[in-house]
C-alpha atoms as a PDB file:
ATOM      1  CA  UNK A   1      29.335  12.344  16.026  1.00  0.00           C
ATOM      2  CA  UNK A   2      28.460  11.565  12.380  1.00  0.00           C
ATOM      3  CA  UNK A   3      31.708  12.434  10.160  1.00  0.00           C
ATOM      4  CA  UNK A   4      29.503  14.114   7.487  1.00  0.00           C
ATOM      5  CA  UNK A   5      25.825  14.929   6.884  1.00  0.00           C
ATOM      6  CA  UNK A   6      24.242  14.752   3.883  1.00  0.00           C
ATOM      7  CA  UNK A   7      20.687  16.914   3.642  1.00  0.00           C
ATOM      8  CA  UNK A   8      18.714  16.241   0.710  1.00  0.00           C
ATOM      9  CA  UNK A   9      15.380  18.343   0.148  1.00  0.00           C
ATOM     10  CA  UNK A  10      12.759  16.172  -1.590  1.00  0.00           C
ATOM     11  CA  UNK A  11       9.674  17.334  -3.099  1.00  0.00           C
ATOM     12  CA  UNK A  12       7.162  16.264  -5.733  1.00  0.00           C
ATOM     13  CA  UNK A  13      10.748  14.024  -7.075  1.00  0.00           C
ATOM     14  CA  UNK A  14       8.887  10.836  -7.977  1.00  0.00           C
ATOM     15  CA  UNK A  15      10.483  10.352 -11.128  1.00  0.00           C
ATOM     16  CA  UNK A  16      13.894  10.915 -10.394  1.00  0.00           C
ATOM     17  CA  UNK A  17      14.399  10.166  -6.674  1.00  0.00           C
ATOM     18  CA  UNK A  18      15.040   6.703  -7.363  1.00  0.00           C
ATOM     19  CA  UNK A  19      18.115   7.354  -8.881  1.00  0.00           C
ATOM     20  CA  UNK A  20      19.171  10.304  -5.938  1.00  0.00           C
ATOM     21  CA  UNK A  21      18.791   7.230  -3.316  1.00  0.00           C
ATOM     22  CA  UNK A  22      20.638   4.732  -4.989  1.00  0.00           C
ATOM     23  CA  UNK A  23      23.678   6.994  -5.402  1.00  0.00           C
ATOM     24  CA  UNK A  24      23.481   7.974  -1.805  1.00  0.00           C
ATOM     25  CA  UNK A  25      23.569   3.967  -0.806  1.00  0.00           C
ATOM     26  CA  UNK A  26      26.485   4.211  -2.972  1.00  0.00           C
ATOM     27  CA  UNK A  27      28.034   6.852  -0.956  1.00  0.00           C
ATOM     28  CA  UNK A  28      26.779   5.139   2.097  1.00  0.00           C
ATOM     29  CA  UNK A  29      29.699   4.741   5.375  1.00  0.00           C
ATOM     30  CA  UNK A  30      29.036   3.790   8.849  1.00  0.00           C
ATOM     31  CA  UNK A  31      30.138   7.635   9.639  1.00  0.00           C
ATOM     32  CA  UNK A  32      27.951   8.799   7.242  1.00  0.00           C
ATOM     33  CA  UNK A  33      24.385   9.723   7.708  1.00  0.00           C
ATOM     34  CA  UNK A  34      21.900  11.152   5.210  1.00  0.00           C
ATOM     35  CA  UNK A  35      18.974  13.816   6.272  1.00  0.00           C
ATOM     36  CA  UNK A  36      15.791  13.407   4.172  1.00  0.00           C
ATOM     37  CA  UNK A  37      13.811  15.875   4.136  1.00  0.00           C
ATOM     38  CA  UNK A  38      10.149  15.667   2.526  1.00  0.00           C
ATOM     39  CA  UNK A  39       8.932  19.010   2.519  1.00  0.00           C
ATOM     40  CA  UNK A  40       5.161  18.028   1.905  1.00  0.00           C
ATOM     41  CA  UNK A  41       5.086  15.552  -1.536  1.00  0.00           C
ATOM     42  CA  UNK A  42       1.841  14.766  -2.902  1.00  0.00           C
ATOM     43  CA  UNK A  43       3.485  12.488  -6.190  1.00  0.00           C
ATOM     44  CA  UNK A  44       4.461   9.317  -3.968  1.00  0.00           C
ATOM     45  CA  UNK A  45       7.755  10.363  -3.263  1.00  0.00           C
ATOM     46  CA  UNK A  46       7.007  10.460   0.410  1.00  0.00           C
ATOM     47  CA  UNK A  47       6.641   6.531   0.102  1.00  0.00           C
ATOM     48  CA  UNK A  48       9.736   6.002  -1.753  1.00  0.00           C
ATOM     49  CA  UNK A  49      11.355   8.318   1.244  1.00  0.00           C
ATOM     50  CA  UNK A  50       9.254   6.029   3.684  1.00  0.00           C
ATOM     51  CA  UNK A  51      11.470   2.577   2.364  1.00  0.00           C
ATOM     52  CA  UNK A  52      14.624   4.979   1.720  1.00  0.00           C
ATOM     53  CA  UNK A  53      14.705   5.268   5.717  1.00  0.00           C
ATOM     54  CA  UNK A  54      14.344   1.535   6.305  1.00  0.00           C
ATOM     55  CA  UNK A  55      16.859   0.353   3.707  1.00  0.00           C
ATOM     56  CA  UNK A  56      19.727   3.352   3.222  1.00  0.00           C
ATOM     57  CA  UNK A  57      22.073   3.007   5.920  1.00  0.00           C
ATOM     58  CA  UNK A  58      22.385   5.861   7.975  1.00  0.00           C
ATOM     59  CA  UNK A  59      18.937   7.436   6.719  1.00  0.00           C
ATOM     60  CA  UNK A  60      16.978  10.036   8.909  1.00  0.00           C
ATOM     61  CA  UNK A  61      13.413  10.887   7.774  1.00  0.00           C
ATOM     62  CA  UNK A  62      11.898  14.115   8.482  1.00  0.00           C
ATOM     63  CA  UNK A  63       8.430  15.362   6.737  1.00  0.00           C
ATOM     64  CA  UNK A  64       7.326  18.809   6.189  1.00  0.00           C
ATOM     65  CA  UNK A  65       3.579  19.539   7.229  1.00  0.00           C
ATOM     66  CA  UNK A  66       3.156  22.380   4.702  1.00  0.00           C
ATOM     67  CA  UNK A  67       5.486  22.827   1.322  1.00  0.00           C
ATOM     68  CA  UNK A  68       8.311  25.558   2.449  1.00  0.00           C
ATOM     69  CA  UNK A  69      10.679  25.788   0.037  1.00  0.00           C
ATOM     70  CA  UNK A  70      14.307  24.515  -0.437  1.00  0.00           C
ATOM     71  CA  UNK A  71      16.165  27.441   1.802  1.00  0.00           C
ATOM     72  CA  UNK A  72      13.574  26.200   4.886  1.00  0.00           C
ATOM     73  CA  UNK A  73      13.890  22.129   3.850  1.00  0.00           C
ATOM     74  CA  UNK A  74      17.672  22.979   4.185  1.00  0.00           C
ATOM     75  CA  UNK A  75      17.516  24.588   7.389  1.00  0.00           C
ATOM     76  CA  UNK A  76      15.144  21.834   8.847  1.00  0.00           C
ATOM     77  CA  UNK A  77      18.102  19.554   7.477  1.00  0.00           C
ATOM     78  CA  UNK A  78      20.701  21.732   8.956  1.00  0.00           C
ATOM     79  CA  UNK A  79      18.891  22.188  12.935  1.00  0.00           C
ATOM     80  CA  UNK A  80      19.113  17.720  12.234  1.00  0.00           C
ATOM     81  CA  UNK A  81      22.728  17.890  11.073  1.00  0.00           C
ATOM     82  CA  UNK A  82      25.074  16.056  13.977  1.00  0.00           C
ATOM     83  CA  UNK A  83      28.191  15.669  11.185  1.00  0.00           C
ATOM     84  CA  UNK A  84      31.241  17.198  11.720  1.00  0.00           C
ATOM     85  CA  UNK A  85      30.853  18.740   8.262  1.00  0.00           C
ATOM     86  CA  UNK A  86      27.876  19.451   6.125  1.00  0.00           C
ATOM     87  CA  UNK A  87      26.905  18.749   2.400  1.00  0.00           C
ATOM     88  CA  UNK A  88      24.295  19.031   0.244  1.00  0.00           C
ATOM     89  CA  UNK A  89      21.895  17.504  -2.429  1.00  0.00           C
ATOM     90  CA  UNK A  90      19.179  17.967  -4.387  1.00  0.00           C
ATOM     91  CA  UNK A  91      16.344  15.547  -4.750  1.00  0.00           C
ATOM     92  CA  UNK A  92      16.332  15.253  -8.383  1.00  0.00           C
ATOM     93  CA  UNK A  93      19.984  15.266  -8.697  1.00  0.00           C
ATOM     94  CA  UNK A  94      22.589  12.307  -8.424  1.00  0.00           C
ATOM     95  CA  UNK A  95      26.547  11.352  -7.227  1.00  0.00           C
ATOM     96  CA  UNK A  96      29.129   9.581  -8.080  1.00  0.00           C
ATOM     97  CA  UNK A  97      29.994   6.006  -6.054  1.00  0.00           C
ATOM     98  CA  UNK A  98      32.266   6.607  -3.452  1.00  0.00           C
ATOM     99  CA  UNK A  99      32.131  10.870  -4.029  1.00  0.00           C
ATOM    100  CA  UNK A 100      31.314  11.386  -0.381  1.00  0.00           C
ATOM    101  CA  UNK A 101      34.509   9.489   1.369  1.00  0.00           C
ATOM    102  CA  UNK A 102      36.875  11.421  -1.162  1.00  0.00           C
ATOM    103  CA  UNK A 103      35.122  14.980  -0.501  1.00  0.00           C
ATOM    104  CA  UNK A 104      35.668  14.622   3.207  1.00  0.00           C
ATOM    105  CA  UNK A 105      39.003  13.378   2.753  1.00  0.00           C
ATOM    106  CA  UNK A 106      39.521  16.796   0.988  1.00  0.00           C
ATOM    107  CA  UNK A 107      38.586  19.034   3.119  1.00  0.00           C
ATOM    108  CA  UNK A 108      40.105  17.393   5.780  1.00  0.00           C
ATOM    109  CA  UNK A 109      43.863  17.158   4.398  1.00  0.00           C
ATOM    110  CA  UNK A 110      42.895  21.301   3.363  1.00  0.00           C
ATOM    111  CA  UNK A 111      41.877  21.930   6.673  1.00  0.00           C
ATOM    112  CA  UNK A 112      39.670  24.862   6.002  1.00  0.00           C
ATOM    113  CA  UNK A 113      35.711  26.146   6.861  1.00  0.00           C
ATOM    114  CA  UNK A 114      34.528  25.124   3.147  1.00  0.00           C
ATOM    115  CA  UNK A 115      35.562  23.574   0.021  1.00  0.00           C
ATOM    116  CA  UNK A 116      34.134  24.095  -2.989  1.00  0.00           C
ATOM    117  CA  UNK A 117      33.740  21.978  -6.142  1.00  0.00           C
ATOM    118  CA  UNK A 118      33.443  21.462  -9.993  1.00  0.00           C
ATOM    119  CA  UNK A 119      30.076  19.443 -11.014  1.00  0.00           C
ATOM    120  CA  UNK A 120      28.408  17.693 -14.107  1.00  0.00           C
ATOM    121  CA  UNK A 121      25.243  19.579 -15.134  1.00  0.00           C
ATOM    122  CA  UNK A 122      22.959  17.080 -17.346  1.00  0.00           C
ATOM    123  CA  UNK A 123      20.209  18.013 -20.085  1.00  0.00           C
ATOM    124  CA  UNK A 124      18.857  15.517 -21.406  1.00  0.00           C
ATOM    125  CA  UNK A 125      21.565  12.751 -22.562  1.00  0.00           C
ATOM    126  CA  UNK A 126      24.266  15.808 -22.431  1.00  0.00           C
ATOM    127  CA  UNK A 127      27.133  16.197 -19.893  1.00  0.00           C
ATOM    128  CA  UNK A 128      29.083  19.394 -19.612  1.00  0.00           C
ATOM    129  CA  UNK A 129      31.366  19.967 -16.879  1.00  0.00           C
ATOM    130  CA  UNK A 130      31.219  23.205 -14.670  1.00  0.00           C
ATOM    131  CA  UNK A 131      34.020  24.305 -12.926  1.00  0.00           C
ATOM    132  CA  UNK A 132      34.392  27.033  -9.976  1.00  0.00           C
ATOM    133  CA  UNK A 133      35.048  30.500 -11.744  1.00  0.00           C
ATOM    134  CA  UNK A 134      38.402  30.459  -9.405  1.00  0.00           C
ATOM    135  CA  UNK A 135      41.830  30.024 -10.974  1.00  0.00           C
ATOM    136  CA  UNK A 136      43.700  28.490  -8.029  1.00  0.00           C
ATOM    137  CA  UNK A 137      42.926  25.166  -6.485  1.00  0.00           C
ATOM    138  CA  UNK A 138      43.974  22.448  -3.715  1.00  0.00           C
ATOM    139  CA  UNK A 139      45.464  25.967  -1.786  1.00  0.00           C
ATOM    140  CA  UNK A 140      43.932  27.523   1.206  1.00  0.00           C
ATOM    141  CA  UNK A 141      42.802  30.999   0.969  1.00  0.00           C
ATOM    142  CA  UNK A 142      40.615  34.302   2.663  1.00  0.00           C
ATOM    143  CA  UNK A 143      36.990  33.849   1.331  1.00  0.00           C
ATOM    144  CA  UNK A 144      36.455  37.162   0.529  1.00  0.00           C
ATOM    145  CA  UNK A 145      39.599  37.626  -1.007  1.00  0.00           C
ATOM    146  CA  UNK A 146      37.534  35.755  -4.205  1.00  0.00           C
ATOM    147  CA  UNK A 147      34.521  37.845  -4.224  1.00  0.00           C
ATOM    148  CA  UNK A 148      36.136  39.989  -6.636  1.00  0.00           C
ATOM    149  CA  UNK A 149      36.802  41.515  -9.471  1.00  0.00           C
ATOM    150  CA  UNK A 150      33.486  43.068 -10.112  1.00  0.00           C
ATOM    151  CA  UNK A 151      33.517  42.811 -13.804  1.00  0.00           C
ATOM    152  CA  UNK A 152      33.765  38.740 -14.309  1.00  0.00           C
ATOM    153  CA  UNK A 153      32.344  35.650 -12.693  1.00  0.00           C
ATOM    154  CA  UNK A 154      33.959  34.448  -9.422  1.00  0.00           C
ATOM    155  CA  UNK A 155      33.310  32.292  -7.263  1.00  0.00           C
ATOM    156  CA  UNK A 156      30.190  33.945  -5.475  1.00  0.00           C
ATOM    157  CA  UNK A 157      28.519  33.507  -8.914  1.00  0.00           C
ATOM    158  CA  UNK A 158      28.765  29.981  -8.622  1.00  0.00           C
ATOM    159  CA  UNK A 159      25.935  29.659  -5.917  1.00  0.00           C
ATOM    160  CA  UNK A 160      25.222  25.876  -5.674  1.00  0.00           C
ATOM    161  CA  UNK A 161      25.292  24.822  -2.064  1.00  0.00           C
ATOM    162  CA  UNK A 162      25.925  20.761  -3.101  1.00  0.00           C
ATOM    163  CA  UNK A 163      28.828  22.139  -4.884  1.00  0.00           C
ATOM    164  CA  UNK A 164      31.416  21.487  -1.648  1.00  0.00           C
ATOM    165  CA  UNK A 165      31.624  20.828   1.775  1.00  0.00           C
ATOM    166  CA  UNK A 166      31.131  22.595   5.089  1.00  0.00           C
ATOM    167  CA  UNK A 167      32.743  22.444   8.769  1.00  0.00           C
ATOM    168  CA  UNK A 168      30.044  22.173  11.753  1.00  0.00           C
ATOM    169  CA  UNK A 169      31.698  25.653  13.065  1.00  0.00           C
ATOM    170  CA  UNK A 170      29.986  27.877  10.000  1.00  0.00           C
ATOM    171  CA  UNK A 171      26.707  26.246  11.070  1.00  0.00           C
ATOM    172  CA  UNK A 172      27.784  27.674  15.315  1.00  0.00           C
ATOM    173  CA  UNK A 173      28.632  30.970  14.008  1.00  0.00           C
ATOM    174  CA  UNK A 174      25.468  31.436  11.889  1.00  0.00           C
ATOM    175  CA  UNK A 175      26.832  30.885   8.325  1.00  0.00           C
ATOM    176  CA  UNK A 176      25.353  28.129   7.116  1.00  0.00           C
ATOM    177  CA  UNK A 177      21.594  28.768   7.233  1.00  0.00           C
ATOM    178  CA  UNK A 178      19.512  29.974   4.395  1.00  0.00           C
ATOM    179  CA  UNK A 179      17.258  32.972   4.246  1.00  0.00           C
ATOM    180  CA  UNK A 180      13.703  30.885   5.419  1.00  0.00           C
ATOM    181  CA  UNK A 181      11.186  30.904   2.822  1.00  0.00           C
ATOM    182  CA  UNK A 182      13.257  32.242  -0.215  1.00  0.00           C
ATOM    183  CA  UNK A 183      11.751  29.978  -3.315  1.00  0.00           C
ATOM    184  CA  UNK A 184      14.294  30.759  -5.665  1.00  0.00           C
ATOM    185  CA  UNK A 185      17.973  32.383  -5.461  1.00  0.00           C
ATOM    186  CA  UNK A 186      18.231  30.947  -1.639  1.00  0.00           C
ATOM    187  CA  UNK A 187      21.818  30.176  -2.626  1.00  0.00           C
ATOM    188  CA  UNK A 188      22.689  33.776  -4.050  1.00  0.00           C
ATOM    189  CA  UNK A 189      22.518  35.557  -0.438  1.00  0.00           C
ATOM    190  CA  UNK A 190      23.906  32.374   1.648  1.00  0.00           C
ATOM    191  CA  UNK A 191      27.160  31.965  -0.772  1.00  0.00           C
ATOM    192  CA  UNK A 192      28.075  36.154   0.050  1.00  0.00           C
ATOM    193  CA  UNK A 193      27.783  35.963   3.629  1.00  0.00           C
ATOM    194  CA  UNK A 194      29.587  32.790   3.112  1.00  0.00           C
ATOM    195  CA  UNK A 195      32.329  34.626   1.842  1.00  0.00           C
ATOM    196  CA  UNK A 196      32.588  37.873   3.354  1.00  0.00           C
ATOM    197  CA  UNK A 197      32.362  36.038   6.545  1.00  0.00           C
ATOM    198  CA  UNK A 198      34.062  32.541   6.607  1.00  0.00           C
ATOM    199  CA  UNK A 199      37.680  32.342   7.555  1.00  0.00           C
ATOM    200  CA  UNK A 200      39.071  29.868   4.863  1.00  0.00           C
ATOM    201  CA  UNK A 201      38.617  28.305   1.783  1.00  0.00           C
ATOM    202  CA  UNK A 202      39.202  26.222  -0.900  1.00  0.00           C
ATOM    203  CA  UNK A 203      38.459  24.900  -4.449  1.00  0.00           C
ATOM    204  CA  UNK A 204      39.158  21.273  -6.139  1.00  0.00           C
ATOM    205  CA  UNK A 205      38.828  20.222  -9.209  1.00  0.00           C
ATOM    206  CA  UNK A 206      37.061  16.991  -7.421  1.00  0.00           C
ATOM    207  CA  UNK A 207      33.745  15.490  -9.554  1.00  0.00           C
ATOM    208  CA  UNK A 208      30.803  13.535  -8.201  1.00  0.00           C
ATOM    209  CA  UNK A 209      27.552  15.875  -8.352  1.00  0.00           C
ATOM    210  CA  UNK A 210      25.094  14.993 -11.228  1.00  0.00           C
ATOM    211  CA  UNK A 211      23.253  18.070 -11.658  1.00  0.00           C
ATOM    212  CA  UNK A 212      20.151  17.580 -13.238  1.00  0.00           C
ATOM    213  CA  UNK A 213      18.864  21.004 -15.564  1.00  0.00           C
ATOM    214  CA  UNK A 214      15.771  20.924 -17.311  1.00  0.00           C
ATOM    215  CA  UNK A 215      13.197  19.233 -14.994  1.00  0.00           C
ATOM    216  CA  UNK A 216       9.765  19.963 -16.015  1.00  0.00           C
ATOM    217  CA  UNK A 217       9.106  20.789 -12.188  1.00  0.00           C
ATOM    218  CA  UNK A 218      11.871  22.559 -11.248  1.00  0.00           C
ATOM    219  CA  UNK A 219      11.089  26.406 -10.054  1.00  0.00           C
ATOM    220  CA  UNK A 220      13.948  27.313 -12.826  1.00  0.00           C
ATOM    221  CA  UNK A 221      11.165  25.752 -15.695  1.00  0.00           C
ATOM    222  CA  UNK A 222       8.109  27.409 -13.976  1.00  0.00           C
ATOM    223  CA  UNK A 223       7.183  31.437 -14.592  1.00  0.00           C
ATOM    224  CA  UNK A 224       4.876  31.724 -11.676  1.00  0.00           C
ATOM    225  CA  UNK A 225       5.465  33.972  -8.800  1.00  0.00           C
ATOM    226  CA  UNK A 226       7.600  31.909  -6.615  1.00  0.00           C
ATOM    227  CA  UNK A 227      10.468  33.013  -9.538  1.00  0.00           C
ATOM    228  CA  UNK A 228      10.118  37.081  -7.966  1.00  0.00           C
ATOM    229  CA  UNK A 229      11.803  35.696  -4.863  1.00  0.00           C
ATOM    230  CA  UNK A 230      15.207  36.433  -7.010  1.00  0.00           C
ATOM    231  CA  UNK A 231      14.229  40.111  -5.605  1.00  0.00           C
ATOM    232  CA  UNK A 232      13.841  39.782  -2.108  1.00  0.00           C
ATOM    233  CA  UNK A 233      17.418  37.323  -2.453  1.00  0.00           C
ATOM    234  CA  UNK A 234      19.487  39.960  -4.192  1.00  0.00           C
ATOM    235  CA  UNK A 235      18.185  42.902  -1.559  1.00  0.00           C
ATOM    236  CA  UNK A 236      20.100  41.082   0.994  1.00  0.00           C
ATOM    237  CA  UNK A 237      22.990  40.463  -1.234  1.00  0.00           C
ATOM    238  CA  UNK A 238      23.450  44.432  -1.458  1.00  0.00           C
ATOM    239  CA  UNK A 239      22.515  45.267   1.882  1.00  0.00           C
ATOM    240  CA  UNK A 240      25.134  42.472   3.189  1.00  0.00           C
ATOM    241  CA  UNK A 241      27.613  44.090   0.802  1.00  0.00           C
ATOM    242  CA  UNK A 242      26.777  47.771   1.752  1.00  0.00           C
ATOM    243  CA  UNK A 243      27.086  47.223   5.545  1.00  0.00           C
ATOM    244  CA  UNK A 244      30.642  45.351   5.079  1.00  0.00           C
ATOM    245  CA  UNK A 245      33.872  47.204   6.088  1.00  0.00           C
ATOM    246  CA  UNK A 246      35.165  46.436   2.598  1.00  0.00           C
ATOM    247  CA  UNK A 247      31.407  48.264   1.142  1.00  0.00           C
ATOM    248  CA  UNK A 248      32.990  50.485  -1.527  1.00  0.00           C
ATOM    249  CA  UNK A 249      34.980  47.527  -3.516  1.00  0.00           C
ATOM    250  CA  UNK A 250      31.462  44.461  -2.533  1.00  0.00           C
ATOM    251  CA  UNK A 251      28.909  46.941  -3.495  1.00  0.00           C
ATOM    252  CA  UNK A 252      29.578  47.723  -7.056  1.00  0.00           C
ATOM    253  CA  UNK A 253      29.707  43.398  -7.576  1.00  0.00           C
ATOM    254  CA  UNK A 254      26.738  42.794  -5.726  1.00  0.00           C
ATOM    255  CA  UNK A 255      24.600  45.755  -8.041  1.00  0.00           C
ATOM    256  CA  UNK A 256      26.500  44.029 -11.261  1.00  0.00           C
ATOM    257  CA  UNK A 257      25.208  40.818 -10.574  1.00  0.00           C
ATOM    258  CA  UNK A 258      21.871  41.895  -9.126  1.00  0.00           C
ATOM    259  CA  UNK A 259      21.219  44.048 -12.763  1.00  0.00           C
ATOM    260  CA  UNK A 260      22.407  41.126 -14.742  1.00  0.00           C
ATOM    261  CA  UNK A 261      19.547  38.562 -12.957  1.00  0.00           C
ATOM    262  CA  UNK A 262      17.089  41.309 -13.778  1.00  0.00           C
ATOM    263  CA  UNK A 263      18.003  41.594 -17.398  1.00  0.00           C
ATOM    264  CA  UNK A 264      18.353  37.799 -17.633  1.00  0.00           C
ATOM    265  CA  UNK A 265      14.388  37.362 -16.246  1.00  0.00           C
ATOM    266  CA  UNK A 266      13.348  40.094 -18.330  1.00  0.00           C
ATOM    267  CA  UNK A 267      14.692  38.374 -21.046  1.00  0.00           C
ATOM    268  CA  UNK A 268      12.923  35.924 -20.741  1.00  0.00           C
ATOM    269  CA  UNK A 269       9.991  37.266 -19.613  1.00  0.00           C
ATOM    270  CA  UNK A 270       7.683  35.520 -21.877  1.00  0.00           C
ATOM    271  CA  UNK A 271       7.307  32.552 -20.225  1.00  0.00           C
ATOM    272  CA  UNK A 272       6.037  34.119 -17.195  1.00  0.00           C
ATOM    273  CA  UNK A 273       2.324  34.362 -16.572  1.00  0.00           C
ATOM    274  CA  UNK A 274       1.339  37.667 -17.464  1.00  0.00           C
ATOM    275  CA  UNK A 275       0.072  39.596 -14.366  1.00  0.00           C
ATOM    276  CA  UNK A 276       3.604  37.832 -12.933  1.00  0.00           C
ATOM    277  CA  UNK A 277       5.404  39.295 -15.742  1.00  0.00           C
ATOM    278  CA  UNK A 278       3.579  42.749 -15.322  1.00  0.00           C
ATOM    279  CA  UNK A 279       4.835  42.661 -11.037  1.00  0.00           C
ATOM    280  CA  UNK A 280       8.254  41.090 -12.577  1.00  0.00           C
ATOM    281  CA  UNK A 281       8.628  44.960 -14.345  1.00  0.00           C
ATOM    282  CA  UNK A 282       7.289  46.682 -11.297  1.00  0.00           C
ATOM    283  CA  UNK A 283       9.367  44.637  -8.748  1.00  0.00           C
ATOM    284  CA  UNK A 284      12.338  45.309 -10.943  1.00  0.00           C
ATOM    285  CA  UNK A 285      12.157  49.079 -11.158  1.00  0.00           C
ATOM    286  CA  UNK A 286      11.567  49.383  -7.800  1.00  0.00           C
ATOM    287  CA  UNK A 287      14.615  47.486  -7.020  1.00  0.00           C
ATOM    288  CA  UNK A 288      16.676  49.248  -9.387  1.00  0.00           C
ATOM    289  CA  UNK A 289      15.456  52.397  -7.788  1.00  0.00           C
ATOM    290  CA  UNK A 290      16.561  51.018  -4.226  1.00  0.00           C
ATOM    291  CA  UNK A 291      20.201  50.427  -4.919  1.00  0.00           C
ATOM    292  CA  UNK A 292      22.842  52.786  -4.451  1.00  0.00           C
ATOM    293  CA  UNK A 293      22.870  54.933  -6.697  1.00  0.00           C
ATOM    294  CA  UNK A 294      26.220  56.118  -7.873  1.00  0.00           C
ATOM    295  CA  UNK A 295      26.999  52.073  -7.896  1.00  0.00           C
ATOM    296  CA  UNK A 296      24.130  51.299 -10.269  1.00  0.00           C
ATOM    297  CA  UNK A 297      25.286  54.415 -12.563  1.00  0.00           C
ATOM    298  CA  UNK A 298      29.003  52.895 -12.705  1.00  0.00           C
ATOM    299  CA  UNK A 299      27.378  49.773 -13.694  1.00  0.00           C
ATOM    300  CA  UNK A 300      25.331  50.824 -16.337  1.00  0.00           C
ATOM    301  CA  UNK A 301      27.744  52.851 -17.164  1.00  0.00           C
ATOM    302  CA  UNK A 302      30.051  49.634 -18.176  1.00  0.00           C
ATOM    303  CA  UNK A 303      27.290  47.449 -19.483  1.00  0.00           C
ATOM    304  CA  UNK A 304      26.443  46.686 -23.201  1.00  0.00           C
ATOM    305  CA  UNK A 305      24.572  49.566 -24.482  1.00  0.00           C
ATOM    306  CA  UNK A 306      21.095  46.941 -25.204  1.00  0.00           C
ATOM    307  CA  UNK A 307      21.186  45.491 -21.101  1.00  0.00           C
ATOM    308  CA  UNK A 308      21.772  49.275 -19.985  1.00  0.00           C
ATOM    309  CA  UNK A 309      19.314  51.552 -22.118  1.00  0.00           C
ATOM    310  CA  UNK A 310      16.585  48.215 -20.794  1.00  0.00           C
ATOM    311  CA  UNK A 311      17.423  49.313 -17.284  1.00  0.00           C
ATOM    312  CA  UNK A 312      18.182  52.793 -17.772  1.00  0.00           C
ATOM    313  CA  UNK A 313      14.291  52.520 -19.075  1.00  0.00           C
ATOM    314  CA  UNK A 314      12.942  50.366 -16.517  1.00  0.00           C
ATOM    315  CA  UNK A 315      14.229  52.706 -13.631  1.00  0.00           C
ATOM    316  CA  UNK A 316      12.756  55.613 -15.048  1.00  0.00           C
ATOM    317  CA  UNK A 317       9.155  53.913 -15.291  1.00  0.00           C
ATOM    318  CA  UNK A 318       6.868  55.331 -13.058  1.00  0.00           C
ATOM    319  CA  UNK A 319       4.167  52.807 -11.507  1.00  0.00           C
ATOM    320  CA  UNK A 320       1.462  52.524  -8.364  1.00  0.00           C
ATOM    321  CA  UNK A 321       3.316  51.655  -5.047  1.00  0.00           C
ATOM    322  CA  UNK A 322       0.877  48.572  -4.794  1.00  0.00           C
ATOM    323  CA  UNK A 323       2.281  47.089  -7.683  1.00  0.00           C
ATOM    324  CA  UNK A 324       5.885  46.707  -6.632  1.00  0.00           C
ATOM    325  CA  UNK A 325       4.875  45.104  -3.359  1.00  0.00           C
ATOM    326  CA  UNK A 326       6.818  41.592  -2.717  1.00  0.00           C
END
């Protein structure tokens, strides 16, 4: 058995998955192997993939017929996983030399399901460092125990799967798999179950991911209709929340956070298409409409009075049941 496995989703990554590769040689260990998985390029990165699996030690190639997503390239990565703990990457992104051996070494002096970690997000030539929304690190603790309080962000908010490292036993009891086909949010909906139903974590203050922001091709630059998946992600959020013996205290979090996505798109809305940005409105009242009720009226209730009278609004809009169709 593997120690760790690494999966790393590729997909239309030409430019930058030169870069991705060479840090993952740098990571490289006999005990180490690293899951590629092409989910259908058409931009050449499948042929920089094809040499990756002949050169990178401990590379295993595996190519998507049809274009799924990055919640089903994951899983694909996941069902090929033989580590004793899991990790993840992004194509476009980049690590640290030697990141790898130390992150396993963490987890396995912590002894815990999951550990989760600070990163380096990159625009442009700019570094900032992002650090897990959770005051106390390098001590085991109850995952769900961090979920909360409702009102500020914690560490469900801080969704990135790459951001840590997994035991093999959350992928046997059913943790560690994404929701298949979700195009955007996939992490939102995996990091609460994650939480609500893991045994143990932690968080260290341990650097090594490169995250890369601002790619021209990334979903999070692109206002198409892939974006509405954010819906569809945040539904399970609340109905994970509202079916947990702990309901009354998850609930009102899961609604906060689920209103502040929808005023964040809406925001923004410009830069979607515009019959997206028309079903963006629909979707969104229909949503708002769908949570529980007295939850989403203690949240307004508490938000600024311009993100509240928006959804206050939006709820009340009345519009054709084929137009908030997913």
């Amino acid at each position: 058995m593997p120690k760790l496995s690494v999966i790393v989703p590729f997909y239309n990554v030409r430019q930058y998955a030169p870069d991705t590769l060479r840090s993952l040689r740098a990571n490289a260990r006999d005990d180490f192997e690293f899951i590629l998985v092409d989910d259908c390029s058409s931009d050449g990165t499948a042929d920089l993939l094809a040499r990756a699996e002949a050169e990178l030690p401990g590379a295993v190639l595996v190519r998507h017929e049809q274009n799924g997503g990055l919640a089903t390239a994951r899983n694909t990565g996941i069902d090929r996983a033989r580590g004793e703990y899991l990790t993840f990457l992004d194509g476009d992104d980049w690590l640290a030399r030697g990141y790898y051996g130390r992150l396993v070494a963490a987890i396995e002096e912590l002894g815990c399901d999951f550990v989760r970690t600070d990163h380096v997000q990159c625009t442009a030539r700019a570094r900032v460092v992002h650090r897990v929304p959770h005051g106390r690190r390098g001590v085991v603790q109850r995952p769900r125990d961090a979920i909360l309080p409702a009102h500020r962000s914690t560490s469900v908010d801080y969704a990135y799967a790459w951001a840590g490292v997994y035991h093999r036993r959350l992928v046997e009891r059913g943790l560690l798999h994404f929701t298949d086909g979700l195009r955007t949010a996939e992490d939102r909906p995996w990091i609460w179950k994650l939480h609500r139903e893991a045994e143990s974590f932690a968080v260290t203050g341990l650097l090594g991911v490169f995250y890369r922001r601002g790619v021209a091709s990334s979903l999070t630059q692109i206002g198409d209709v892939r974006q509405l998946d954010f819906i569809r992600a945040f539904d399970e959020v609340v109905a994970g929340a509202a079916e947990d013996v702990d309901a009354a205290r998850l609930v009102p979090k899961a609604v906060r956070t689920y209103c502040a996505i929808i005023s964040h798109h809406l925001g923004s809305i410009e830069r979607f298409e515009p019959a997206v940005a028309r079903k963006l409105k629909a979707m969104s009242a229909a949503a708002l409409r769908r949570m529980p009720q007295d939850a989403l009226d203690e949240v307004l209730g508490s938000m600024d009075a311009e993100r509240a009278t928006l959804l206050r609004r939006l709820r009340r809009r009345a519009l054709p049941g084929a137009e908030v169709a997913a």
